[in-house]
C-alpha atoms as a PDB file:
ATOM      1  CA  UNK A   1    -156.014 -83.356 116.534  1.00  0.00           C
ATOM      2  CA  UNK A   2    -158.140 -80.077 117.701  1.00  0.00           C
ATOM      3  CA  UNK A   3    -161.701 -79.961 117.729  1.00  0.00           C
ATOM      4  CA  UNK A   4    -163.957 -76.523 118.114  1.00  0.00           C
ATOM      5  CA  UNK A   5    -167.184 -76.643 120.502  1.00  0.00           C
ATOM      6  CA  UNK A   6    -168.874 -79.923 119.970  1.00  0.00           C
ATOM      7  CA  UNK A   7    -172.627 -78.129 120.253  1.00  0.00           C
ATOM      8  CA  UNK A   8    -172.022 -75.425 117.698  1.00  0.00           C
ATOM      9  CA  UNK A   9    -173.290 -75.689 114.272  1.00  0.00           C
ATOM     10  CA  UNK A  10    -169.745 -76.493 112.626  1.00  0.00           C
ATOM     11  CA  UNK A  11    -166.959 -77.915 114.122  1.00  0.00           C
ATOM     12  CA  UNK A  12    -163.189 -78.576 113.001  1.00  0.00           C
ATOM     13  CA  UNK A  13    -161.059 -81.174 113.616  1.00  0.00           C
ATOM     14  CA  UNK A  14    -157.227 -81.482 112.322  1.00  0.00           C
ATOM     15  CA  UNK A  15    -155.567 -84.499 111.316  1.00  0.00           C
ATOM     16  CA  UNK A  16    -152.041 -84.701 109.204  1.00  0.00           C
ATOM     17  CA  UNK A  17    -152.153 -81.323 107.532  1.00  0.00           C
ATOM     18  CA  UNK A  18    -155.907 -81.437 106.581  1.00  0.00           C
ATOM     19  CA  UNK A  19    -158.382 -79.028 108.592  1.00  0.00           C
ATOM     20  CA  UNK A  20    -161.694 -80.895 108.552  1.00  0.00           C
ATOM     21  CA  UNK A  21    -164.804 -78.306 109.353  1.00  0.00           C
ATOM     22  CA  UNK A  22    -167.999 -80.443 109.290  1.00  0.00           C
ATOM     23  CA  UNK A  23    -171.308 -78.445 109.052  1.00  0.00           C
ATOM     24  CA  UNK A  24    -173.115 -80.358 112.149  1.00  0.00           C
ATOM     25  CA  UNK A  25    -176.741 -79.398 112.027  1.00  0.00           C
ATOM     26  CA  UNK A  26    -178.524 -82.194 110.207  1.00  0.00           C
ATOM     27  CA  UNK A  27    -181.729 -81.974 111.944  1.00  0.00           C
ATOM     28  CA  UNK A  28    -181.744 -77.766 110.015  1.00  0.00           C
ATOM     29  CA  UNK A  29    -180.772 -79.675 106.719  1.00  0.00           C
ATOM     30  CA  UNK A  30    -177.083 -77.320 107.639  1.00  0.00           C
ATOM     31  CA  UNK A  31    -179.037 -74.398 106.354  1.00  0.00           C
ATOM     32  CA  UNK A  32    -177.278 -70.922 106.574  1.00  0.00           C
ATOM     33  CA  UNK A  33    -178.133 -68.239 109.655  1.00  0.00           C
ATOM     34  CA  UNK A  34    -176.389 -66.809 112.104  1.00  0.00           C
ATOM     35  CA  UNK A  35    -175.117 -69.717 114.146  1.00  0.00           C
ATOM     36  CA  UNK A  36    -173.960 -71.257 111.220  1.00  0.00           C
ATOM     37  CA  UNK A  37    -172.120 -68.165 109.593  1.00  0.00           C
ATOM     38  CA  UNK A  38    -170.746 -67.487 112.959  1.00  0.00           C
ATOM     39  CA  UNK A  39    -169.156 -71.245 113.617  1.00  0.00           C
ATOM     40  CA  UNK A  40    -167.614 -71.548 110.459  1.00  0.00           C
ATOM     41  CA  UNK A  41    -165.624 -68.183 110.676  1.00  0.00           C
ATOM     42  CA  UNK A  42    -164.915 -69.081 114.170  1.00  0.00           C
ATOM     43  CA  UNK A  43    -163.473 -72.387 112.497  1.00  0.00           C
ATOM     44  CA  UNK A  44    -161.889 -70.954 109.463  1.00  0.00           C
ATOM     45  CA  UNK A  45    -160.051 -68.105 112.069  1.00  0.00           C
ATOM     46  CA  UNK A  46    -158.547 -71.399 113.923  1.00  0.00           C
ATOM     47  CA  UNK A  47    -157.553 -73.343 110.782  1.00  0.00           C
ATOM     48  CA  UNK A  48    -155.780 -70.363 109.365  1.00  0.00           C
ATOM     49  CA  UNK A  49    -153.979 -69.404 112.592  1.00  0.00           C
ATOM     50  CA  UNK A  50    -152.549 -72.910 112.844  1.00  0.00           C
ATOM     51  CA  UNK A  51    -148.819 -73.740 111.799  1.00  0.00           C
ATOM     52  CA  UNK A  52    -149.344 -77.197 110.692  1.00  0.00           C
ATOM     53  CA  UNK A  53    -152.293 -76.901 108.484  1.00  0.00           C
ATOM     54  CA  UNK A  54    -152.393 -77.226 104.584  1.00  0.00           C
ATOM     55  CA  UNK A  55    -155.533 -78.133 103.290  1.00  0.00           C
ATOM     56  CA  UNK A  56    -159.135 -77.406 104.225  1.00  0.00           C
ATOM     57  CA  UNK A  57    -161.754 -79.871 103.451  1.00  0.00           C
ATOM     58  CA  UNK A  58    -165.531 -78.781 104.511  1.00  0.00           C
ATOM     59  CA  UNK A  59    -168.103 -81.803 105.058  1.00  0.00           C
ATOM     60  CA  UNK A  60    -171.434 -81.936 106.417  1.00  0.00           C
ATOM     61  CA  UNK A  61    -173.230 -84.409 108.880  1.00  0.00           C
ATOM     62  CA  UNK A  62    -176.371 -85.548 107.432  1.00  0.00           C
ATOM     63  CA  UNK A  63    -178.423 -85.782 104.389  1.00  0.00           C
ATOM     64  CA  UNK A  64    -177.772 -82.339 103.307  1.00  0.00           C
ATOM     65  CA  UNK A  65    -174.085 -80.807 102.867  1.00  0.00           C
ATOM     66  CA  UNK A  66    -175.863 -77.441 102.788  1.00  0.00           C
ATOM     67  CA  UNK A  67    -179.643 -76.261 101.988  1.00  0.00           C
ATOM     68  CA  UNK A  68    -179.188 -72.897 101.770  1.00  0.00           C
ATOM     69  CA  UNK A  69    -180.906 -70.242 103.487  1.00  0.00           C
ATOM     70  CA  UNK A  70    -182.629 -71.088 107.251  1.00  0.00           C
ATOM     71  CA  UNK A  71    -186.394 -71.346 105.438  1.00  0.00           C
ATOM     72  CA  UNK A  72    -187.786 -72.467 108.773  1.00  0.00           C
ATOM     73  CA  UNK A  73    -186.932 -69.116 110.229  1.00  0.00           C
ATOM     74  CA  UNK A  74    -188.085 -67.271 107.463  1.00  0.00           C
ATOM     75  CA  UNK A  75    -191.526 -68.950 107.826  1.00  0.00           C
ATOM     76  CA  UNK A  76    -191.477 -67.629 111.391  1.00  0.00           C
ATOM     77  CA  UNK A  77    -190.598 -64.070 111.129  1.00  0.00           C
ATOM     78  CA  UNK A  78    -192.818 -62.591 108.451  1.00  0.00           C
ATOM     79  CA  UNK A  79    -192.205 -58.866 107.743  1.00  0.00           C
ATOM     80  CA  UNK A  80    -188.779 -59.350 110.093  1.00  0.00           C
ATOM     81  CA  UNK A  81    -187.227 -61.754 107.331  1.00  0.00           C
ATOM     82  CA  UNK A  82    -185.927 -58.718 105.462  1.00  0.00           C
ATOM     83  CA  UNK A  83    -183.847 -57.399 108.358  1.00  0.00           C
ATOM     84  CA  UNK A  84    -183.098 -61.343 109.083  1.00  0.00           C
ATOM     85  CA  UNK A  85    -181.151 -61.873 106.143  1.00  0.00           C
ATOM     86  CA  UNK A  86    -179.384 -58.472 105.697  1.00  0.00           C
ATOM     87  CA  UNK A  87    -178.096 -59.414 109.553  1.00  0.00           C
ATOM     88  CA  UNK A  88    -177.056 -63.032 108.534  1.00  0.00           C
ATOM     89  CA  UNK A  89    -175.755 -61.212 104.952  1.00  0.00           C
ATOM     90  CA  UNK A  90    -173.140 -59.214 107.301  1.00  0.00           C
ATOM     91  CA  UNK A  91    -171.574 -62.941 107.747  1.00  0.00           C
ATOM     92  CA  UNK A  92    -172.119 -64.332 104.755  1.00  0.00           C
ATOM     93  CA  UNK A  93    -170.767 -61.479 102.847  1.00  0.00           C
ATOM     94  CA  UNK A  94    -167.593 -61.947 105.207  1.00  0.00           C
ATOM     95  CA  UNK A  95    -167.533 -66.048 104.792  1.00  0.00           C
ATOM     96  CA  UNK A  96    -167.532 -66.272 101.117  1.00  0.00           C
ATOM     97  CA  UNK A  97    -164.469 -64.081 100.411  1.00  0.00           C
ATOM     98  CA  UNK A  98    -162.701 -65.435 103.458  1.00  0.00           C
ATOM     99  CA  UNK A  99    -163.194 -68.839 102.210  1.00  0.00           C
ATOM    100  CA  UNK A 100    -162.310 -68.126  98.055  1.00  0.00           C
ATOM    101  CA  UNK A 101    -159.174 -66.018  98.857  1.00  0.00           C
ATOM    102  CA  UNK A 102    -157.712 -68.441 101.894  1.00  0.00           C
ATOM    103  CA  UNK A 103    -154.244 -68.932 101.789  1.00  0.00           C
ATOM    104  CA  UNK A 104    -155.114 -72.999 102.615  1.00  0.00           C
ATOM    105  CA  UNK A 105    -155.633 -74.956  99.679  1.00  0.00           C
ATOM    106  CA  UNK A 106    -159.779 -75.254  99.822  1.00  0.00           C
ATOM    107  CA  UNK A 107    -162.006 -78.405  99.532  1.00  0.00           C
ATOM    108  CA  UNK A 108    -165.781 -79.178  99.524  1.00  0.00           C
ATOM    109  CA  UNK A 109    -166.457 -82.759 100.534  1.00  0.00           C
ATOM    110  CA  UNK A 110    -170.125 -82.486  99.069  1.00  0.00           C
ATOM    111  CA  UNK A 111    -172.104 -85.765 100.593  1.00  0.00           C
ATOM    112  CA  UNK A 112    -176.021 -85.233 100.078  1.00  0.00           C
ATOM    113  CA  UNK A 113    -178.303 -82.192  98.775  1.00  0.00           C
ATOM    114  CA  UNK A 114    -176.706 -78.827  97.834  1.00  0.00           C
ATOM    115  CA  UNK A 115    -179.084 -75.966  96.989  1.00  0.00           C
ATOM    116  CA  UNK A 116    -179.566 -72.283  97.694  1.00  0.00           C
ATOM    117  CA  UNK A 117    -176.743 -70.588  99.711  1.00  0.00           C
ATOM    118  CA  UNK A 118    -175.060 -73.656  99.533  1.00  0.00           C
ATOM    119  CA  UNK A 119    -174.257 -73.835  96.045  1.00  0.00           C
ATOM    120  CA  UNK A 120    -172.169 -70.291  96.443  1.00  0.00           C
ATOM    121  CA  UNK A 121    -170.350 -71.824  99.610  1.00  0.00           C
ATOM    122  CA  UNK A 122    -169.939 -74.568  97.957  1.00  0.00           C
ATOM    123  CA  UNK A 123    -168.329 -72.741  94.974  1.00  0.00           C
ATOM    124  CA  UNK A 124    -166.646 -70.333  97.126  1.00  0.00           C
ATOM    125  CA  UNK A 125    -163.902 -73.183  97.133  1.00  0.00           C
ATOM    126  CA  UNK A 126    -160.969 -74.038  95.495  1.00  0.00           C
ATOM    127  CA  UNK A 127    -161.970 -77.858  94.775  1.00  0.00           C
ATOM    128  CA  UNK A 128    -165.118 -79.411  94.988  1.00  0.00           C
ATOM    129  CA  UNK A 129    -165.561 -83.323  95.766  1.00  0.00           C
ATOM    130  CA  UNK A 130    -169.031 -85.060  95.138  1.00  0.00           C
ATOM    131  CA  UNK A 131    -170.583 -88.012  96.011  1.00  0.00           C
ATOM    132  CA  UNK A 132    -172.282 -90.096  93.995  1.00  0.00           C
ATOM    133  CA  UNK A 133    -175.373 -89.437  95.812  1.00  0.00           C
ATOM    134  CA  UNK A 134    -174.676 -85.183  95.866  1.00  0.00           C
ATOM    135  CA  UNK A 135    -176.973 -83.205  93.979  1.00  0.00           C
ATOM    136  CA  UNK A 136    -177.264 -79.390  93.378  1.00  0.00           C
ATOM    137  CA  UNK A 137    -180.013 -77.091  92.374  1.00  0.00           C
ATOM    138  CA  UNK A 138    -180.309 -73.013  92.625  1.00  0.00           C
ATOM    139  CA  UNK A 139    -183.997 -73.732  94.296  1.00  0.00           C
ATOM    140  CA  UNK A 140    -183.789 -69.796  94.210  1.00  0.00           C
ATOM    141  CA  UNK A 141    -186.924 -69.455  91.552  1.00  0.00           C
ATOM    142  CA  UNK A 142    -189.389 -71.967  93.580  1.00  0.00           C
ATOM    143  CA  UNK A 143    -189.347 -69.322  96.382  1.00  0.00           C
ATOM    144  CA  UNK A 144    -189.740 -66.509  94.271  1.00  0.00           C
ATOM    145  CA  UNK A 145    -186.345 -64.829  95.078  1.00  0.00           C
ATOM    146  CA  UNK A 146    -182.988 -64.576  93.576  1.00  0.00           C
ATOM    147  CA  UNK A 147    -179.245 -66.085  94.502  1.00  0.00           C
ATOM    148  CA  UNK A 148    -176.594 -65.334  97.417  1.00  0.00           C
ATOM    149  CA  UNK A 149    -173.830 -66.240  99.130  1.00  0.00           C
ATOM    150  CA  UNK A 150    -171.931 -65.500  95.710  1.00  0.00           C
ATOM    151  CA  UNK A 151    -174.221 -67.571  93.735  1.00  0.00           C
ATOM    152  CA  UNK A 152    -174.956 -65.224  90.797  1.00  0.00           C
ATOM    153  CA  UNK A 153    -170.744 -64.368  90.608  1.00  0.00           C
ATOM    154  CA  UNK A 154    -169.203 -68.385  91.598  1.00  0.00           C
ATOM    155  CA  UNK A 155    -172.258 -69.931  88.928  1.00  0.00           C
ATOM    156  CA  UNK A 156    -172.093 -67.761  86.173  1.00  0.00           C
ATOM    157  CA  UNK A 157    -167.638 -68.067  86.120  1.00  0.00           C
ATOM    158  CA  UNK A 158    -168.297 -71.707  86.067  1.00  0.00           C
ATOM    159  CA  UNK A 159    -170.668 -72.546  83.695  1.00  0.00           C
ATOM    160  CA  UNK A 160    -171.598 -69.093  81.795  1.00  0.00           C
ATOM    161  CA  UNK A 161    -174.287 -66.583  81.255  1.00  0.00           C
ATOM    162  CA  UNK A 162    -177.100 -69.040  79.477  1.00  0.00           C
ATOM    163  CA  UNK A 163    -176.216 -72.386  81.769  1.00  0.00           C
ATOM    164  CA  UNK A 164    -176.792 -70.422  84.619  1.00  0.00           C
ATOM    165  CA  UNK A 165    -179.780 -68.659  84.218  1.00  0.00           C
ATOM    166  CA  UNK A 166    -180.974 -71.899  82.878  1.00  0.00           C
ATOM    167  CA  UNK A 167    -179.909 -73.596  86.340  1.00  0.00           C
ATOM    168  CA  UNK A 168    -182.039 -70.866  87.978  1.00  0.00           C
ATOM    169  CA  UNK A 169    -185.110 -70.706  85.613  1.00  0.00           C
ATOM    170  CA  UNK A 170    -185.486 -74.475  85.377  1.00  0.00           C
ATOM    171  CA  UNK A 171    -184.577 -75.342  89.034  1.00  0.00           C
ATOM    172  CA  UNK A 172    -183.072 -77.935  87.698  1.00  0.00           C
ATOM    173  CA  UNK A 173    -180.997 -80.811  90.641  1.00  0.00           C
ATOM    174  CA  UNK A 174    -178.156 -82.014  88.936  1.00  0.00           C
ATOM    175  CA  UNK A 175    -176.439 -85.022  90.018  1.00  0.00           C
ATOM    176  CA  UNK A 176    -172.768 -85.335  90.640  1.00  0.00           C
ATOM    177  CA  UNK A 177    -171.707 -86.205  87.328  1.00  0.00           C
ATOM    178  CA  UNK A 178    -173.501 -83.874  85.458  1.00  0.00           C
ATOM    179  CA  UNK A 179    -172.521 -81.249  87.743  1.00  0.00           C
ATOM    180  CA  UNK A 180    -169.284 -82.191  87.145  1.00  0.00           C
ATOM    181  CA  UNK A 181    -169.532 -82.414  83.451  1.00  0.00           C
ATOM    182  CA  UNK A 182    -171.038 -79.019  83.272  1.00  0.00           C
ATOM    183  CA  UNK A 183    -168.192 -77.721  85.482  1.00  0.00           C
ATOM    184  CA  UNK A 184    -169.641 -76.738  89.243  1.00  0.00           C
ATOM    185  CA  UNK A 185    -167.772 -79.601  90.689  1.00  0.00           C
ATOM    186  CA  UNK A 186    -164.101 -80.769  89.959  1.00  0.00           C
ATOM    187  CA  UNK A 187    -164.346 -84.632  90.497  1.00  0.00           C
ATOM    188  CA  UNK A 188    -166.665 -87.335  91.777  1.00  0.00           C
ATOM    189  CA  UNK A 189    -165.756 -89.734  94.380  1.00  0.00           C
ATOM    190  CA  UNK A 190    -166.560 -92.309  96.610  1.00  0.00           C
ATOM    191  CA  UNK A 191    -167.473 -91.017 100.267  1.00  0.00           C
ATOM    192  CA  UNK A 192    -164.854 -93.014 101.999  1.00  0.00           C
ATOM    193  CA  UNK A 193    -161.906 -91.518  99.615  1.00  0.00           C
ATOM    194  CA  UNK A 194    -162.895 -88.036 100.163  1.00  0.00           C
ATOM    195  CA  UNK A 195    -160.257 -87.716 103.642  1.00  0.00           C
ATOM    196  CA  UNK A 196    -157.592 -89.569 100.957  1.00  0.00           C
ATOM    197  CA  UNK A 197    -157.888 -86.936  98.314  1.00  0.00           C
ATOM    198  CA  UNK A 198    -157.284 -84.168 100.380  1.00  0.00           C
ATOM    199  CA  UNK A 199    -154.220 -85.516 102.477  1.00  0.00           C
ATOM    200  CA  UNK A 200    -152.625 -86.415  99.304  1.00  0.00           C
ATOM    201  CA  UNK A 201    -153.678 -82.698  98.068  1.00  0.00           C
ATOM    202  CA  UNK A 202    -152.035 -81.281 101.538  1.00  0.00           C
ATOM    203  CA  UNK A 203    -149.085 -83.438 100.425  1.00  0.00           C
ATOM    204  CA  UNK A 204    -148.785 -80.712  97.443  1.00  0.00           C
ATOM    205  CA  UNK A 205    -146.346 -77.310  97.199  1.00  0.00           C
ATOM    206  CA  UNK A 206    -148.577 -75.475  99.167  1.00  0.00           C
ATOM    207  CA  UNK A 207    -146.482 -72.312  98.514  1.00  0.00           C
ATOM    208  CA  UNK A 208    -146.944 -72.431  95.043  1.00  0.00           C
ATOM    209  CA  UNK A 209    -150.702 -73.828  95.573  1.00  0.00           C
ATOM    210  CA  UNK A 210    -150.947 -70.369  97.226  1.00  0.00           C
ATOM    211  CA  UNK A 211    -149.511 -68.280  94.643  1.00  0.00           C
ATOM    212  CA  UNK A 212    -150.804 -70.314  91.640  1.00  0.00           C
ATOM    213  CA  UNK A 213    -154.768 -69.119  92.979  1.00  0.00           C
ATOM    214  CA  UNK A 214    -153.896 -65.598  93.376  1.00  0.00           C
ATOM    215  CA  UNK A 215    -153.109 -65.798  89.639  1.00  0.00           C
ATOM    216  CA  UNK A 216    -155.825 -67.351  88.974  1.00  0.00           C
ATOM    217  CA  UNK A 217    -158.999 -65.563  90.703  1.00  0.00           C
ATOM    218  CA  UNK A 218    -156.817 -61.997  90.345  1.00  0.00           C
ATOM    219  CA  UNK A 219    -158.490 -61.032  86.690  1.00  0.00           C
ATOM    220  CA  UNK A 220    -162.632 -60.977  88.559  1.00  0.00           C
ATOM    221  CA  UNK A 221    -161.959 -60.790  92.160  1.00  0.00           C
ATOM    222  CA  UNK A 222    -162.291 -57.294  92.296  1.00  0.00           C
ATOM    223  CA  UNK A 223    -166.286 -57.731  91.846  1.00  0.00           C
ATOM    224  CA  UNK A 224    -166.936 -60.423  94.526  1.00  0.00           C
ATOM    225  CA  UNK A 225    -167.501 -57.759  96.976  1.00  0.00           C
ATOM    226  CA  UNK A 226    -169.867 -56.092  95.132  1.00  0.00           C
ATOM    227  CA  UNK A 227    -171.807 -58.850  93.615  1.00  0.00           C
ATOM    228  CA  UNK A 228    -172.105 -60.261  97.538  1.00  0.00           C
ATOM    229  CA  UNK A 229    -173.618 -57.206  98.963  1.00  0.00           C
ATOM    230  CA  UNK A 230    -176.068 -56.530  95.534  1.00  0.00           C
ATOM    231  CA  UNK A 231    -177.254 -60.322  96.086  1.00  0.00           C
ATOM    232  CA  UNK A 232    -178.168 -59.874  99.382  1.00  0.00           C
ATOM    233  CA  UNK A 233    -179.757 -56.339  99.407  1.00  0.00           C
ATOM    234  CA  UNK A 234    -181.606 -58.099  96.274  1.00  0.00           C
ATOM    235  CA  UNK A 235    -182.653 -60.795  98.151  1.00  0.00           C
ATOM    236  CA  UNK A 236    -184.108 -59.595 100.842  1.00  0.00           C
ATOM    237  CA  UNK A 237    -186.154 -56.825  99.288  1.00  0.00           C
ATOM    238  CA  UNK A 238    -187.567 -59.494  97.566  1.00  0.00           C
ATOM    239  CA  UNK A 239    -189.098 -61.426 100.590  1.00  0.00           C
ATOM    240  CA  UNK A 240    -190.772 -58.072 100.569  1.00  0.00           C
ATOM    241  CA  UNK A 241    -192.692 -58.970  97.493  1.00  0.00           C
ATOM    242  CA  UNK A 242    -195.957 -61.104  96.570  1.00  0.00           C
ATOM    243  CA  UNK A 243    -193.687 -63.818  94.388  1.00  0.00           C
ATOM    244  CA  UNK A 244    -191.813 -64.349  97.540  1.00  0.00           C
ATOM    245  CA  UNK A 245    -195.351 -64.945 100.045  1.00  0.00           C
ATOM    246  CA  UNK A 246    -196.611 -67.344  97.353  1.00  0.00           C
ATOM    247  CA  UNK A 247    -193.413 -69.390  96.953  1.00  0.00           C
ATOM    248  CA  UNK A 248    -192.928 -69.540 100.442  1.00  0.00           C
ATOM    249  CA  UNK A 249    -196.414 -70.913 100.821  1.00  0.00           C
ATOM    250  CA  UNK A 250    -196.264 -73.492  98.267  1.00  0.00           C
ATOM    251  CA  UNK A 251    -192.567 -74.657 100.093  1.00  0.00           C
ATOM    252  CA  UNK A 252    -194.569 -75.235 103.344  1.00  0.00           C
ATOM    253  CA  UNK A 253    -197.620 -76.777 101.580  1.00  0.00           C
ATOM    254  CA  UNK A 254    -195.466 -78.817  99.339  1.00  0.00           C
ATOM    255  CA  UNK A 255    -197.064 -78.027  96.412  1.00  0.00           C
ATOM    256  CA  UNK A 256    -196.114 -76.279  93.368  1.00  0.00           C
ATOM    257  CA  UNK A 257    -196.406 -72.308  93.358  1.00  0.00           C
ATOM    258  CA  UNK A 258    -198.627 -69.971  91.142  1.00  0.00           C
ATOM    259  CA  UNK A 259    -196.716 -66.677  91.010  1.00  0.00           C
ATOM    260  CA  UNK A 260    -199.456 -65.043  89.341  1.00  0.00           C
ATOM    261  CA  UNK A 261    -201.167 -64.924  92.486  1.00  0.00           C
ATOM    262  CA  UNK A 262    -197.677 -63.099  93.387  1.00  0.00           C
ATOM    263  CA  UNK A 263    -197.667 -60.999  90.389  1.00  0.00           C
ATOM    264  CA  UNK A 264    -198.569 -56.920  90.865  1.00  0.00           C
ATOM    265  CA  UNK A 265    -201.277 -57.079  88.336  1.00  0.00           C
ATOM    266  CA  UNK A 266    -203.415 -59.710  90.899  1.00  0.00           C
ATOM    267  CA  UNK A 267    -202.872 -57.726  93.442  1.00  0.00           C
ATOM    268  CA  UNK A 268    -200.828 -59.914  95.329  1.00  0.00           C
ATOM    269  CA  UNK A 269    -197.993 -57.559  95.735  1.00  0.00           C
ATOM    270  CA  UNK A 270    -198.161 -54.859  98.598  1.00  0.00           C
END
């Protein structure tokens, strides 16, 4: 067993073949900045540097396997959050890739809420696991800005053009069967088999494992890069924008937005 620093946002522990990273900030709903993005690619570097591991399996502490983007901070910094999230970007654009092209067999152990950023990292792997109790919405459109973390190329590959624009107009939470039905997760289980599945999955010809993906993701992979670094660019110009000041409001007032106050015409744009 190894273990990563026990204060950082995600830590990794190894046990029988299976390299368990556990996203450990519950009390931030494990939402993506730069602690985060850094942690898990200091994890992932140690997983993928060890000998006698197979199988990756990301978890999360809490209620929340990932929330996406750090909203809290973005409340904070005002005109800074554009700069914010091209920095954390640099990371994420990094993180995703690493994490869809690893030469480990890849698993998400989704317990709790997925939305955001997290549905891309999420997707970014090779299997997904749910939870009964997981569910998983874009929550992109409430804020008035659009996907990341290899949302817009991960979603779209699963589901299709029209499911996935539907996902993000609607804002839709799916639960864990649906999801699974619709294709964004492979299997639902119970919480307590989720360490089971994976150590019989690192039981697997890992060899061929490996060379069965690179088949597999070779035909589109050549446009992850690109689609990562458009969605963030994207993304952050928009927290330039009225839609995004309005939707951010209404997420701290808990209420529903009005993007017409948002809109150029009303003058809410600058």
């Amino acid at each position: 067993m190894s273990s990563v620093d026990v204060e950082a946002p995600a830590r990794l522990e190894v046990v029988a073949g299976v390299a368990v990273i556990a996203l450990a900030n519950p009390q931030g709903m494990n939402a993506i900045n730069k602690p985060m993005t850094e942690a898990l690619l200091a994890c992932l570097d140690e997983a993928e540097a060890r000998d006698d591991v197979r199988v990756l399996l990301t978890v999360a502490d809490g209620p929340a396997w990932c929330a996406g983007g750090d909203v809290a901070a973005m409340s904070s910094l005002g005109e800074g959050t554009h700069d914010w999230i091209r920095d954390v970007g640099v990371d994420v654009n990094v993180l995703i890739p690493r994490i869809h092209r690893s030469p480990l067999l890849t698993i998400a152990g989704v317990t709790g809420a997925v939305a955001g950023g997290g549905l891309g990292l999420m997707a970014a792997h090779d299997v997904v696991l749910a939870t009964e109790g997981a569910s998983l919405s874009f929550a992109y459109s409430a804020l008035g800005l659009s996907p990341d973390a290899g949302g817009s190329y991960f979603v779209v590959r699963d589901l299709g053009y029209r499911r996935a624009l539907d996902l993000y107009l609607s804002n839709a939470r799916l639960d864990a069967a649906t999801a699974r039905d619709l294709g964004l997760v492979t299997r639902v289980v119970a919480a307590d088999e989720l360490a089971g599945a994976a150590a019989r999955l690192a039981a697997g010809p890992i060899e061929a494992i490996a060379a069965t993906k690179r088949l597999m993701r070779s035909a589109a992979d050549g446009l992850l890069e690109r689609q990562l670094e458009d969605e963030i660019r994207t993304l952050a110009d928009g927290t330039r924008g009225g839609e995004f000041r309005e939707g951010l409001a209404a997420f701290l007032g808990r209420r529903r937005p009005d993007f017409a106050k948002g809109s150029p015409e009303s003058g809410g744009a600058t």
